[in-house]
PDB file of N, CA and C in Angstrom:
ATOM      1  N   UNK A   1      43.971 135.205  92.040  1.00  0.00           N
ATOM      2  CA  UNK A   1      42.644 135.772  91.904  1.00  0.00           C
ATOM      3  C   UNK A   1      42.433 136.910  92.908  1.00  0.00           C
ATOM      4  N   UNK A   2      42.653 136.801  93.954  1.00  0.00           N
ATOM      5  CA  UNK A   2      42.558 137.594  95.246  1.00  0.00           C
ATOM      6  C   UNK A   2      43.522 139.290  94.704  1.00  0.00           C
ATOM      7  N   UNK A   3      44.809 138.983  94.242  1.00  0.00           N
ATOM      8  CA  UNK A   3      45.152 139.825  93.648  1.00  0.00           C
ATOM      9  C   UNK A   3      44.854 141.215  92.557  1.00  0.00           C
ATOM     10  N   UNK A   4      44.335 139.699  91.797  1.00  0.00           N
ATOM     11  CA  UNK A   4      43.490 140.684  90.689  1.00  0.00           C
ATOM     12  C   UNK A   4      41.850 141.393  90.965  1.00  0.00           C
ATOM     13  N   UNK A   5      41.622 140.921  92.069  1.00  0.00           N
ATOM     14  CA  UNK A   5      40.811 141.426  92.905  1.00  0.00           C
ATOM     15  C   UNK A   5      40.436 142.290  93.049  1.00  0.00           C
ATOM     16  N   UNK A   6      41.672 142.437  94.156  1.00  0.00           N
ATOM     17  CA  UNK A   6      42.294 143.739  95.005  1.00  0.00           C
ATOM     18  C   UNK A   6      42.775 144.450  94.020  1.00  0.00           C
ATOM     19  N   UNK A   7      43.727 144.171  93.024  1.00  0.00           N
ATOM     20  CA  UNK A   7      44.139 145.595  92.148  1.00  0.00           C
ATOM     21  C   UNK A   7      42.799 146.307  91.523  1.00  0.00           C
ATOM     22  N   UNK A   8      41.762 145.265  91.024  1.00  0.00           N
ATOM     23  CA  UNK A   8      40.332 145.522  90.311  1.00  0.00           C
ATOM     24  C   UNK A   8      39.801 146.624  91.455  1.00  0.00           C
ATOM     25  N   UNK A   9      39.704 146.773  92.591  1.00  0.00           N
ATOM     26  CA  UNK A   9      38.952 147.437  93.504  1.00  0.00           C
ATOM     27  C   UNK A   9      39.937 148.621  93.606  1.00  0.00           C
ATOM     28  N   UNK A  10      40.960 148.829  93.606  1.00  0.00           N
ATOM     29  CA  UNK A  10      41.649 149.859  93.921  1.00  0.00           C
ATOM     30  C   UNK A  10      41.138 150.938  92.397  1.00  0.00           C
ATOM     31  N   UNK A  11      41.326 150.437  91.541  1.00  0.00           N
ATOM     32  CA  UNK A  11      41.670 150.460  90.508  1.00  0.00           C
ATOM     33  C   UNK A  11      39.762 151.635  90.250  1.00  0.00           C
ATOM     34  N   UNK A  12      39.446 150.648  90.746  1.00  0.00           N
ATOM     35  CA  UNK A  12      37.543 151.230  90.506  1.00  0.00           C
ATOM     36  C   UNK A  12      37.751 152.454  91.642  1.00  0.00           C
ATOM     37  N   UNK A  13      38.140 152.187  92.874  1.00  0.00           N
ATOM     38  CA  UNK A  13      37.977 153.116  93.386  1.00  0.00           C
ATOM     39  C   UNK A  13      38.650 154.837  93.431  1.00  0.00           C
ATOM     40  N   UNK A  14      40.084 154.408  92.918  1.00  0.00           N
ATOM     41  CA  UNK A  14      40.685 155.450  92.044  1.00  0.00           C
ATOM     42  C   UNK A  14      39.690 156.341  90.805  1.00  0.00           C
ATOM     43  N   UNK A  15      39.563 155.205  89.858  1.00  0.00           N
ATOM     44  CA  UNK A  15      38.139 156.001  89.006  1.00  0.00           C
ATOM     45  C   UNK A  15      36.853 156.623  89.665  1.00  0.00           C
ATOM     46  N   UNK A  16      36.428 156.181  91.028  1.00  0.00           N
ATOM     47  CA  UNK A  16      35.333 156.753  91.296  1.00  0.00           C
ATOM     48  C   UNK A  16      35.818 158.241  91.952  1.00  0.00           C
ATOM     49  N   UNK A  17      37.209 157.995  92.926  1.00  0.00           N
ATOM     50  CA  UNK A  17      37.632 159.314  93.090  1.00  0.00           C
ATOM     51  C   UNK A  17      37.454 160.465  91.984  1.00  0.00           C
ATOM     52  N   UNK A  18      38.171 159.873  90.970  1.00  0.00           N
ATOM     53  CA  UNK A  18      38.431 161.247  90.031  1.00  0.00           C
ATOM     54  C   UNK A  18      36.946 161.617  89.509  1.00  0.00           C
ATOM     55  N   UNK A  19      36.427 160.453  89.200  1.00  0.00           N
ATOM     56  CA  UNK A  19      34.651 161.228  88.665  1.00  0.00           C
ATOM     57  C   UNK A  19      34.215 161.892  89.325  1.00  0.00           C
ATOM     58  N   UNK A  20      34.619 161.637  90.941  1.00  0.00           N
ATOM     59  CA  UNK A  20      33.735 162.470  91.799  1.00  0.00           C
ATOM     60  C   UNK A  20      34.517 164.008  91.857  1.00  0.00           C
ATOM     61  N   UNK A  21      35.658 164.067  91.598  1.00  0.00           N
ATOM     62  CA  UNK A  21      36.650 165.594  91.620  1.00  0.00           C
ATOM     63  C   UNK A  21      36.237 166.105  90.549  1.00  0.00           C
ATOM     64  N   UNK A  22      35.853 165.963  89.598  1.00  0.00           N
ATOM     65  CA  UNK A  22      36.064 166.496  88.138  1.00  0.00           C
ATOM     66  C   UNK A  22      34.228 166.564  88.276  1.00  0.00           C
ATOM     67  N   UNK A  23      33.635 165.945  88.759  1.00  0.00           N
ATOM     68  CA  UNK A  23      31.931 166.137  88.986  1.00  0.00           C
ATOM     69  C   UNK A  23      32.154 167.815  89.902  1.00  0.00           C
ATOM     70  N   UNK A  24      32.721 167.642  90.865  1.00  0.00           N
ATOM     71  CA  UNK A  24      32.552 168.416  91.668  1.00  0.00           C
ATOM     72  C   UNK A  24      33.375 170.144  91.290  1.00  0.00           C
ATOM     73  N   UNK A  25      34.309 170.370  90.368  1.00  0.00           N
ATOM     74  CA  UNK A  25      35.166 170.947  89.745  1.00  0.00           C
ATOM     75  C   UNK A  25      34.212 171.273  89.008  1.00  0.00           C
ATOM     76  N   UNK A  26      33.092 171.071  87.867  1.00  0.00           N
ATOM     77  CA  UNK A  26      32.484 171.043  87.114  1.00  0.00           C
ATOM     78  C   UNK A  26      30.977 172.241  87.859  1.00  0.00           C
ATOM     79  N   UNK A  27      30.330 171.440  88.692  1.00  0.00           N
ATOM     80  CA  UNK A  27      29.413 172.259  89.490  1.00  0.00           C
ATOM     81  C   UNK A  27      30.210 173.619  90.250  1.00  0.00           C
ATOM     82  N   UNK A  28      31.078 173.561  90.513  1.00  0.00           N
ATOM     83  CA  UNK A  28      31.872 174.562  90.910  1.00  0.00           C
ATOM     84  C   UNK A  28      31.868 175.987  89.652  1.00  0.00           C
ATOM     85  N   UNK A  29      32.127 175.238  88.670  1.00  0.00           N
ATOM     86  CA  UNK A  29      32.556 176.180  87.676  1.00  0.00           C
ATOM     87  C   UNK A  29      31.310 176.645  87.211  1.00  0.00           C
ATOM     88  N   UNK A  30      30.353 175.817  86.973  1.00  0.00           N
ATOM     89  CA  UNK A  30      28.853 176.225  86.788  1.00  0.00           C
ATOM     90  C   UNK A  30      28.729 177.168  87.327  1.00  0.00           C
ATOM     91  N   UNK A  31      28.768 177.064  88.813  1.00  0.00           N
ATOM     92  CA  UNK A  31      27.975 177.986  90.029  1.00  0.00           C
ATOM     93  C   UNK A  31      28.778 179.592  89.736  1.00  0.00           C
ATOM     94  N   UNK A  32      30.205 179.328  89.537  1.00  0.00           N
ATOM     95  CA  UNK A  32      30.785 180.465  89.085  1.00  0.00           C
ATOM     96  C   UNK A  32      29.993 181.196  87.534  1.00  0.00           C
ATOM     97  N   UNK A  33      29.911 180.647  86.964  1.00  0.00           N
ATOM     98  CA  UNK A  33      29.388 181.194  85.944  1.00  0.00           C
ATOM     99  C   UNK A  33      28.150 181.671  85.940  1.00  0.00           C
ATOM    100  N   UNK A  34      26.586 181.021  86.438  1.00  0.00           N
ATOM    101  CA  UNK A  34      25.691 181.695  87.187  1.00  0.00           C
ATOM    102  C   UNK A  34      26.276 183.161  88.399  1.00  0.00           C
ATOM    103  N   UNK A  35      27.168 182.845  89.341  1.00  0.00           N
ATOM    104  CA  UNK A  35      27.064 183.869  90.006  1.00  0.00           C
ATOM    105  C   UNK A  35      27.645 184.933  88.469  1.00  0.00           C
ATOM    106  N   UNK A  36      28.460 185.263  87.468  1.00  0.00           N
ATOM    107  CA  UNK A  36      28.851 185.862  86.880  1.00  0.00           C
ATOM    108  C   UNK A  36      27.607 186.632  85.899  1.00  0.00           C
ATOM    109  N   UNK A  37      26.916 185.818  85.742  1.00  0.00           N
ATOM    110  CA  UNK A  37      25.504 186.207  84.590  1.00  0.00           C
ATOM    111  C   UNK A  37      25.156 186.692  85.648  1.00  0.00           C
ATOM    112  N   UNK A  38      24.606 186.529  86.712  1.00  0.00           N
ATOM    113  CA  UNK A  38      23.481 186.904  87.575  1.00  0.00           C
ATOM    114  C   UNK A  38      24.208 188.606  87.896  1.00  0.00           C
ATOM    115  N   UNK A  39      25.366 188.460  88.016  1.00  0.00           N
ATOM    116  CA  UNK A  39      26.388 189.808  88.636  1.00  0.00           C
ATOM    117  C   UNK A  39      25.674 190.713  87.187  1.00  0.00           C
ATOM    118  N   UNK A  40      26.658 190.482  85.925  1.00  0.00           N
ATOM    119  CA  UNK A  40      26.103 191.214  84.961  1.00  0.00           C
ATOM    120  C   UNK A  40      24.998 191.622  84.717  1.00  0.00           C
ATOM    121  N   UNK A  41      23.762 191.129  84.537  1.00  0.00           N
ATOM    122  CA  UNK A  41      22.178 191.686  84.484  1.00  0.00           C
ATOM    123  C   UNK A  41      22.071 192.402  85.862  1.00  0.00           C
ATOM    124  N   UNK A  42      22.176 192.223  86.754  1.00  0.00           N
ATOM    125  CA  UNK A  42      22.421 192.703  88.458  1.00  0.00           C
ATOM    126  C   UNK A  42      22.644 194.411  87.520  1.00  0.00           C
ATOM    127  N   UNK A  43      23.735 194.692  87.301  1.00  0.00           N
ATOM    128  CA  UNK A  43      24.906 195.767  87.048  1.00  0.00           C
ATOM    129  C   UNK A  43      23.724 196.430  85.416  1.00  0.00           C
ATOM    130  N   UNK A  44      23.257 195.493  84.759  1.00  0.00           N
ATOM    131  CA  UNK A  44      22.671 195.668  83.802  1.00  0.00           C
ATOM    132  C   UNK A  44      21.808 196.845  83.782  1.00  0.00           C
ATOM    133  N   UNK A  45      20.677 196.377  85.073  1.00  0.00           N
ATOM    134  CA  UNK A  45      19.662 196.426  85.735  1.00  0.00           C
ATOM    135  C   UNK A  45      19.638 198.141  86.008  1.00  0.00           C
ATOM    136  N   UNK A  46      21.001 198.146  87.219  1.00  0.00           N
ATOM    137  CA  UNK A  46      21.449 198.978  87.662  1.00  0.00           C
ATOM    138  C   UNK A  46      21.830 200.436  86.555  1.00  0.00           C
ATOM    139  N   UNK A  47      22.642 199.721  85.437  1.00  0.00           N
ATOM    140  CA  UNK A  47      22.671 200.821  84.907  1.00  0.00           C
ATOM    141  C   UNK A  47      21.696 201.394  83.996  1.00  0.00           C
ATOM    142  N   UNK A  48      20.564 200.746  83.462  1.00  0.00           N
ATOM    143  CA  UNK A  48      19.278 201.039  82.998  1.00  0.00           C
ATOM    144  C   UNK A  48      18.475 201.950  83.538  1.00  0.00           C
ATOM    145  N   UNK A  49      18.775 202.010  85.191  1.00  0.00           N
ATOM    146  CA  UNK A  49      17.540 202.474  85.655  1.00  0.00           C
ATOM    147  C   UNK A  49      16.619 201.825  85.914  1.00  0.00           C
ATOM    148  N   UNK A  50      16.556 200.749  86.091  1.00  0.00           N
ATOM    149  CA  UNK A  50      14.957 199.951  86.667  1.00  0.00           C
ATOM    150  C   UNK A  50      14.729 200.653  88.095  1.00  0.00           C
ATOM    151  N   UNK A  51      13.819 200.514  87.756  1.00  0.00           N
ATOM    152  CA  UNK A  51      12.783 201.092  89.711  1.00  0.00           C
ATOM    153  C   UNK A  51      12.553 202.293  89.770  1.00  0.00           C
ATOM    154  N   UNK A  52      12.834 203.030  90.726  1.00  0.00           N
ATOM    155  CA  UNK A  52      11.995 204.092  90.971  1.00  0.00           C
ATOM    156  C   UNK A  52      13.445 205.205  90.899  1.00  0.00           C
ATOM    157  N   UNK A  53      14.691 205.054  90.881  1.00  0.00           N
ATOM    158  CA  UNK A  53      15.558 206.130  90.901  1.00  0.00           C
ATOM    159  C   UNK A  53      16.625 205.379  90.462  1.00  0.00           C
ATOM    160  N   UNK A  54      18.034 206.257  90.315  1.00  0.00           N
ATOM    161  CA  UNK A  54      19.136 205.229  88.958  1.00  0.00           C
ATOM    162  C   UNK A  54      19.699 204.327  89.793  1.00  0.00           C
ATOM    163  N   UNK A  55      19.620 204.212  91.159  1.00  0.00           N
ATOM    164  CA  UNK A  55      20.090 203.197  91.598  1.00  0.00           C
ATOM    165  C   UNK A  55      19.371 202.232  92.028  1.00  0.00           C
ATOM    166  N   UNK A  56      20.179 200.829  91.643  1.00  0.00           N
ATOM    167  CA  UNK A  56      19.463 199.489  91.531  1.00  0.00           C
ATOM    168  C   UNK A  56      19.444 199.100  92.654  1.00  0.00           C
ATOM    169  N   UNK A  57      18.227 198.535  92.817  1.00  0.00           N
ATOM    170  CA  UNK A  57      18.048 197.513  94.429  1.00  0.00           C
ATOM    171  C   UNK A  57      17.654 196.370  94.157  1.00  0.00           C
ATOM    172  N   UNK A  58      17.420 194.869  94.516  1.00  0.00           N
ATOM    173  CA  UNK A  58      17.018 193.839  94.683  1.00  0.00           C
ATOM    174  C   UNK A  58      15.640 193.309  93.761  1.00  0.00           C
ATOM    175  N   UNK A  59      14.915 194.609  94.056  1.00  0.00           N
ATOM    176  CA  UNK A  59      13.480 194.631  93.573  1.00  0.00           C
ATOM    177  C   UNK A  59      13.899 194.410  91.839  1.00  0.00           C
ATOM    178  N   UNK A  60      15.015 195.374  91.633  1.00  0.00           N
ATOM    179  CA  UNK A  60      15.431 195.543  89.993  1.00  0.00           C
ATOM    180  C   UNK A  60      15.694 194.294  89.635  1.00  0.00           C
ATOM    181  N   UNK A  61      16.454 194.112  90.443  1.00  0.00           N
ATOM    182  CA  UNK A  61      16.857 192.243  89.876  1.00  0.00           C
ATOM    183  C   UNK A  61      15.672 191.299  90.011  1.00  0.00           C
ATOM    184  N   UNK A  62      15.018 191.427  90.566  1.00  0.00           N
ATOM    185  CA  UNK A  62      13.618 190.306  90.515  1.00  0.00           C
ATOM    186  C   UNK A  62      12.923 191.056  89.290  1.00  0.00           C
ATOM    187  N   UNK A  63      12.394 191.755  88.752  1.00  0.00           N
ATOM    188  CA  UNK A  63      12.037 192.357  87.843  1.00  0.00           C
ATOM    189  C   UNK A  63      12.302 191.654  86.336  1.00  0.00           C
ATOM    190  N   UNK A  64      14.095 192.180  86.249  1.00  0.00           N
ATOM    191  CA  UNK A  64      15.118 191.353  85.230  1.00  0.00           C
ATOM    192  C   UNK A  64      14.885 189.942  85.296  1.00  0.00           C
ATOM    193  N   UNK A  65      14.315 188.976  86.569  1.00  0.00           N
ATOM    194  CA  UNK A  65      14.208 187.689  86.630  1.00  0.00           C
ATOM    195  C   UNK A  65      12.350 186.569  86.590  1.00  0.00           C
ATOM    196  N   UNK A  66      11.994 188.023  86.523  1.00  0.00           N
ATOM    197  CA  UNK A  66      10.658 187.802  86.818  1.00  0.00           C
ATOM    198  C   UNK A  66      10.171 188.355  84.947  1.00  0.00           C
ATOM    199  N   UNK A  67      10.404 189.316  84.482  1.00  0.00           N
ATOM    200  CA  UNK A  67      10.058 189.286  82.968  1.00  0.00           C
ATOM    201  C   UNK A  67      10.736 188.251  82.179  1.00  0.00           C
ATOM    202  N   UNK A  68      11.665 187.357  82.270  1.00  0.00           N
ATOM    203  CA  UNK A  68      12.259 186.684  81.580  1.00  0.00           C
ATOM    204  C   UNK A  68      13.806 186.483  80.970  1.00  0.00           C
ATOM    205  N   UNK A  69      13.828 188.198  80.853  1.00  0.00           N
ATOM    206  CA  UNK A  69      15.172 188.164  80.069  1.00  0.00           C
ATOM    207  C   UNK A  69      16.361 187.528  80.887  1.00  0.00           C
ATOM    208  N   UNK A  70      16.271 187.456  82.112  1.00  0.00           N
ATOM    209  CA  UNK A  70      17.465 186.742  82.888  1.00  0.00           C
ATOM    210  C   UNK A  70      17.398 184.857  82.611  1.00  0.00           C
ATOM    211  N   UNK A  71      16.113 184.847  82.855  1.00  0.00           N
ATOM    212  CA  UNK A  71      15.971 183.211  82.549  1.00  0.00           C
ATOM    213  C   UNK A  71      16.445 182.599  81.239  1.00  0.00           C
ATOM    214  N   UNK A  72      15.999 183.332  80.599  1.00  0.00           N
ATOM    215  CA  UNK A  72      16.548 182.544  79.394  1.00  0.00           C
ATOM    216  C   UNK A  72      17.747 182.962  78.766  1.00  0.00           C
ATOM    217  N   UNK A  73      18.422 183.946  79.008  1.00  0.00           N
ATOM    218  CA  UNK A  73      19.815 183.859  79.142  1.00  0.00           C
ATOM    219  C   UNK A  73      20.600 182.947  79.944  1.00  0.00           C
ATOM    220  N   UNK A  74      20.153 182.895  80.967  1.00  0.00           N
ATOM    221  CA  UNK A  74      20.740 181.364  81.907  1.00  0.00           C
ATOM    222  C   UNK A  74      20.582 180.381  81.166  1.00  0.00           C
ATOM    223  N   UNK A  75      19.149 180.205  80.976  1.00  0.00           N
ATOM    224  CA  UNK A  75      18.998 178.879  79.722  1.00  0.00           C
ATOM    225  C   UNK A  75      19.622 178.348  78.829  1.00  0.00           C
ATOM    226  N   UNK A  76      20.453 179.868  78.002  1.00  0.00           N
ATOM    227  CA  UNK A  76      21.377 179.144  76.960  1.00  0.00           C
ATOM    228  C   UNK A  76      22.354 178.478  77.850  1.00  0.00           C
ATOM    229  N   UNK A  77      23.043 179.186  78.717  1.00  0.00           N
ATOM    230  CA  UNK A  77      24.559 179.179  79.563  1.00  0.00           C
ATOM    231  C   UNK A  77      24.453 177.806  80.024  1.00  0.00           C
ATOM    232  N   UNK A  78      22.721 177.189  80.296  1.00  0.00           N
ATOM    233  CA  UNK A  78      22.779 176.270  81.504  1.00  0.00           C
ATOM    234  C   UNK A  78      23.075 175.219  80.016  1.00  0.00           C
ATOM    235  N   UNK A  79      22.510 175.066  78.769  1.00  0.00           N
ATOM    236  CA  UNK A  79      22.688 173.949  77.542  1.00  0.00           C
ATOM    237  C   UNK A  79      24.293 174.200  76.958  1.00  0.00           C
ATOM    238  N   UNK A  80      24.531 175.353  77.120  1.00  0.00           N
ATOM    239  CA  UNK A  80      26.053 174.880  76.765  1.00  0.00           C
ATOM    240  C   UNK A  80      26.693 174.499  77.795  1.00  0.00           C
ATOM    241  N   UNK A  81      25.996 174.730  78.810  1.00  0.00           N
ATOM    242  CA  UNK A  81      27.303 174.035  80.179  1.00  0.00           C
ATOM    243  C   UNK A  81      27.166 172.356  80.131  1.00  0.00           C
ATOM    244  N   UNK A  82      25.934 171.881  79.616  1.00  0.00           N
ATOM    245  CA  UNK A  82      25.288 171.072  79.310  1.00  0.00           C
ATOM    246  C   UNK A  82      25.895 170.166  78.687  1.00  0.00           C
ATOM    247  N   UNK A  83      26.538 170.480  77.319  1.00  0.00           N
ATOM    248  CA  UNK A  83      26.590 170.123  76.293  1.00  0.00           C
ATOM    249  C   UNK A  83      28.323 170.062  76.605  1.00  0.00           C
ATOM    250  N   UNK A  84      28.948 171.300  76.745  1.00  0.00           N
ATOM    251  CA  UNK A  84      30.407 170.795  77.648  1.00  0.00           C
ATOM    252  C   UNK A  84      30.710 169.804  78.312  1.00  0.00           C
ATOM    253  N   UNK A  85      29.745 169.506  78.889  1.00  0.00           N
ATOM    254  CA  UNK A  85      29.834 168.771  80.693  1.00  0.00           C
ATOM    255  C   UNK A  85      29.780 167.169  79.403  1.00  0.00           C
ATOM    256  N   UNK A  86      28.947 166.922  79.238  1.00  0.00           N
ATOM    257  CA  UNK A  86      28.837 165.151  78.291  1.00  0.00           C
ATOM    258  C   UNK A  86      30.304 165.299  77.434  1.00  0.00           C
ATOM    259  N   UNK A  87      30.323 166.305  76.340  1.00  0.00           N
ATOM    260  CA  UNK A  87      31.545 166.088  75.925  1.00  0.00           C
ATOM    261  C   UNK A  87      32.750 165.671  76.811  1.00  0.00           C
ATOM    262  N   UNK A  88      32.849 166.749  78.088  1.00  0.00           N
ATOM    263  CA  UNK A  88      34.208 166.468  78.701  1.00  0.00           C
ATOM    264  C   UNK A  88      33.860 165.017  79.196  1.00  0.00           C
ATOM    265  N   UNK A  89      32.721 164.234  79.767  1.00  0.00           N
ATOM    266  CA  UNK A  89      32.901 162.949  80.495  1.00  0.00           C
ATOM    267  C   UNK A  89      32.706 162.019  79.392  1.00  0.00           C
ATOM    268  N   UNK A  90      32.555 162.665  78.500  1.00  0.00           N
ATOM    269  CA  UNK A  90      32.930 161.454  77.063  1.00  0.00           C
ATOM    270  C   UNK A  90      34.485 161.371  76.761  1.00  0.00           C
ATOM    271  N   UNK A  91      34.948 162.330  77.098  1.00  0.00           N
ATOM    272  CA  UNK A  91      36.264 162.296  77.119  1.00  0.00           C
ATOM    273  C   UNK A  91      37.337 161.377  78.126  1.00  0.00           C
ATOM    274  N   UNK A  92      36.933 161.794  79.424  1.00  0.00           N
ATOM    275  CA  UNK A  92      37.438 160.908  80.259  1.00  0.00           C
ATOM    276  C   UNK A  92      36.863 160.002  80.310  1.00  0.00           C
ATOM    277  N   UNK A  93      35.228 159.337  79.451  1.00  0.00           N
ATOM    278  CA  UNK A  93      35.683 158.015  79.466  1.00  0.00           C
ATOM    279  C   UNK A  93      36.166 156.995  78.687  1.00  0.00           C
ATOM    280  N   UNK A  94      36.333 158.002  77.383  1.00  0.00           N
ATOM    281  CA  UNK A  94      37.093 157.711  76.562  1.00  0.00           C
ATOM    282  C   UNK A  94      39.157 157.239  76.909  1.00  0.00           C
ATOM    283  N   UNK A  95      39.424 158.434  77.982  1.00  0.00           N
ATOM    284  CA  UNK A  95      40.748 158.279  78.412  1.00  0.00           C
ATOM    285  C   UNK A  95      40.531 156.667  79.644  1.00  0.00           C
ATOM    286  N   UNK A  96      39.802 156.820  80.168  1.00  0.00           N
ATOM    287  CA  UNK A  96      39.918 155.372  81.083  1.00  0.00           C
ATOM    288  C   UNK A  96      39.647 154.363  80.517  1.00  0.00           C
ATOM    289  N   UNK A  97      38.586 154.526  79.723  1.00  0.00           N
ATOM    290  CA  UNK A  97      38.654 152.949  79.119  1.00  0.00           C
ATOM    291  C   UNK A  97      39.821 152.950  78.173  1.00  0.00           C
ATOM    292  N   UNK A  98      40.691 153.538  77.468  1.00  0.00           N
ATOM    293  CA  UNK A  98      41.798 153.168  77.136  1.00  0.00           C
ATOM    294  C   UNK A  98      42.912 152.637  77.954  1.00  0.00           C
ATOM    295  N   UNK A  99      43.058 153.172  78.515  1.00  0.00           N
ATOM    296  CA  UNK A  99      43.893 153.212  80.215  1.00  0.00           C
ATOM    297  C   UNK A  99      43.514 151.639  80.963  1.00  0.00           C
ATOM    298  N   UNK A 100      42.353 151.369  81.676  1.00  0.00           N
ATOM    299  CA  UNK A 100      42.237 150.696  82.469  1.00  0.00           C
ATOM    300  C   UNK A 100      41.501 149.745  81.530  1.00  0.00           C
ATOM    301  N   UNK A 101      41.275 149.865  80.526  1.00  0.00           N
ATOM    302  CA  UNK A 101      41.244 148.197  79.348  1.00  0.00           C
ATOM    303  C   UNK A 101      42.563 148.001  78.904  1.00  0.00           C
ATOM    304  N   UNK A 102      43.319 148.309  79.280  1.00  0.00           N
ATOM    305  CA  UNK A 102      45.258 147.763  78.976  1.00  0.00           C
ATOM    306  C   UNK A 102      45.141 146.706  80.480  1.00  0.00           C
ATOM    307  N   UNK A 103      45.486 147.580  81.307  1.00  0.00           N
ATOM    308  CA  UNK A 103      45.230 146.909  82.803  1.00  0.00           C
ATOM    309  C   UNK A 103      43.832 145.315  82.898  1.00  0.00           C
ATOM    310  N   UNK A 104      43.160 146.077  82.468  1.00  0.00           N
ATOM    311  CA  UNK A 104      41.827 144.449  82.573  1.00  0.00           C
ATOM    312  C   UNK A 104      42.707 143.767  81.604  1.00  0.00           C
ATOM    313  N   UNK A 105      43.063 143.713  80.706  1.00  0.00           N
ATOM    314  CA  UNK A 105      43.091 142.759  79.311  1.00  0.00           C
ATOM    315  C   UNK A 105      44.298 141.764  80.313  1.00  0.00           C
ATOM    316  N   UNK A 106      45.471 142.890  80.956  1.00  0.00           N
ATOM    317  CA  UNK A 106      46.625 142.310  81.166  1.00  0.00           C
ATOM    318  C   UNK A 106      46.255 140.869  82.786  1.00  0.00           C
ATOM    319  N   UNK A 107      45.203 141.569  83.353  1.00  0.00           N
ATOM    320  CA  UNK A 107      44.506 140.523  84.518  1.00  0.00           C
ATOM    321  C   UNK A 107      43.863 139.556  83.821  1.00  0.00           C
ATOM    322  N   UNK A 108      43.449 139.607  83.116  1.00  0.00           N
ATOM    323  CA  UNK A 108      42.682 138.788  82.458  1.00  0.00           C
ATOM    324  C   UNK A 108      43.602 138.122  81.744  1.00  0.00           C
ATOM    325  N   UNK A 109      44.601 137.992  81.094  1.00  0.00           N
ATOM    326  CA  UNK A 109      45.554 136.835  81.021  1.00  0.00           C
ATOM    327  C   UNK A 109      46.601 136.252  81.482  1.00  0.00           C
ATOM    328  N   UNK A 110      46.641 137.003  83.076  1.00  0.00           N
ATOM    329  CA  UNK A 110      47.216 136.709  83.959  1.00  0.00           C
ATOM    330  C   UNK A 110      46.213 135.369  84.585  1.00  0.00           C
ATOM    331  N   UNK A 111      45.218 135.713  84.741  1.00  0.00           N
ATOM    332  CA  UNK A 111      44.073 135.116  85.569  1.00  0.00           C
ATOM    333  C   UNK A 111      43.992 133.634  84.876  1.00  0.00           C
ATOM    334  N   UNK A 112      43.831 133.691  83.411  1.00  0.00           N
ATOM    335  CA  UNK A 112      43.796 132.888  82.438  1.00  0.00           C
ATOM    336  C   UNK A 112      45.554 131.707  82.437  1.00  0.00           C
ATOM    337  N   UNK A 113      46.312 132.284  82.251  1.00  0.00           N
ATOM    338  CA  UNK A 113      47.418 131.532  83.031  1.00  0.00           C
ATOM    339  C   UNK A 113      47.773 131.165  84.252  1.00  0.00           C
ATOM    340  N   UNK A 114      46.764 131.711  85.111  1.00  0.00           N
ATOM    341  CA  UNK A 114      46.935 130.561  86.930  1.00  0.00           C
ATOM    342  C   UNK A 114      46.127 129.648  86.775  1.00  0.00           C
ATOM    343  N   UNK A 115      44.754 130.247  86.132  1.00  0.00           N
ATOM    344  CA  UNK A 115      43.476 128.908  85.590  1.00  0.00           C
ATOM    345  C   UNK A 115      43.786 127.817  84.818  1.00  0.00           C
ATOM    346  N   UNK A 116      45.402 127.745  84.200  1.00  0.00           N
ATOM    347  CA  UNK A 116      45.200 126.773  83.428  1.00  0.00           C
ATOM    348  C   UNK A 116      46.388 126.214  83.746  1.00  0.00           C
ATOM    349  N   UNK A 117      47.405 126.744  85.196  1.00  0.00           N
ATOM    350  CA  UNK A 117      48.276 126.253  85.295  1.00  0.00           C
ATOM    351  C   UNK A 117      47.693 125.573  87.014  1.00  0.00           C
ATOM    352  N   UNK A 118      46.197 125.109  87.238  1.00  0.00           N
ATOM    353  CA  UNK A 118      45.810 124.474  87.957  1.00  0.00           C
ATOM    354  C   UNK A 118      44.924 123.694  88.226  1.00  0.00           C
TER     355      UNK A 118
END
């Protein structure tokens, strides 16, 4: 029992590692992709002419973020990142519970043969 325990805890804590890498890999890639939209309308901005002469300053970009058109372009980016993000952790938990329900099934009739050989 102590065994199957201990492999059970390793076993969880391995899975919590990787959720937490692939969580964190994930916000990473987000943040990249915001800084990338935000760069483009930035450059957008810039080459439009917002403000007072053709070159863009800060003010231009609050402008682009303050009428809207930046927000809700993020908006889509932020529902498909959205909508990625569940698929991919439907995925891996689709891959672990295949994976580590081989492993439980096999403790579990291990466990079941010390229980009945005592």
């Amino acid at each position: 029992k102590a065994m199957a325990k201990e492999l059970l805890e390793k076993q969880s804590t391995r899975l919590a590692d990787a959720y937490d890498e692939i969580i964190s890999l994930k916000w990473q890639s987000l943040e990249e992709v915001f800084q990338k939209k935000l760069w483009e309308y930035y450059t957008e901005a810039h080459r439009r002419g917002y403000g007072r002469s053709a070159a863009s300053t800060p003010e231009d970009l609050r402008e682009v973020w303050q009428n809207g058109e930046l927000k809700s372009l993020l908006a889509v980016e932020k529902q498909g990142w959205g909508r990625s993000q569940r698929a991919d952790l439907q995925h891996v938990e689709n891959e672990l519970d295949g994976s580590l329900g081989k492993s439980i099934e096999a403790l579990e009739a291990k466990l079941t043969t010390v229980a009945d050989l005592e």
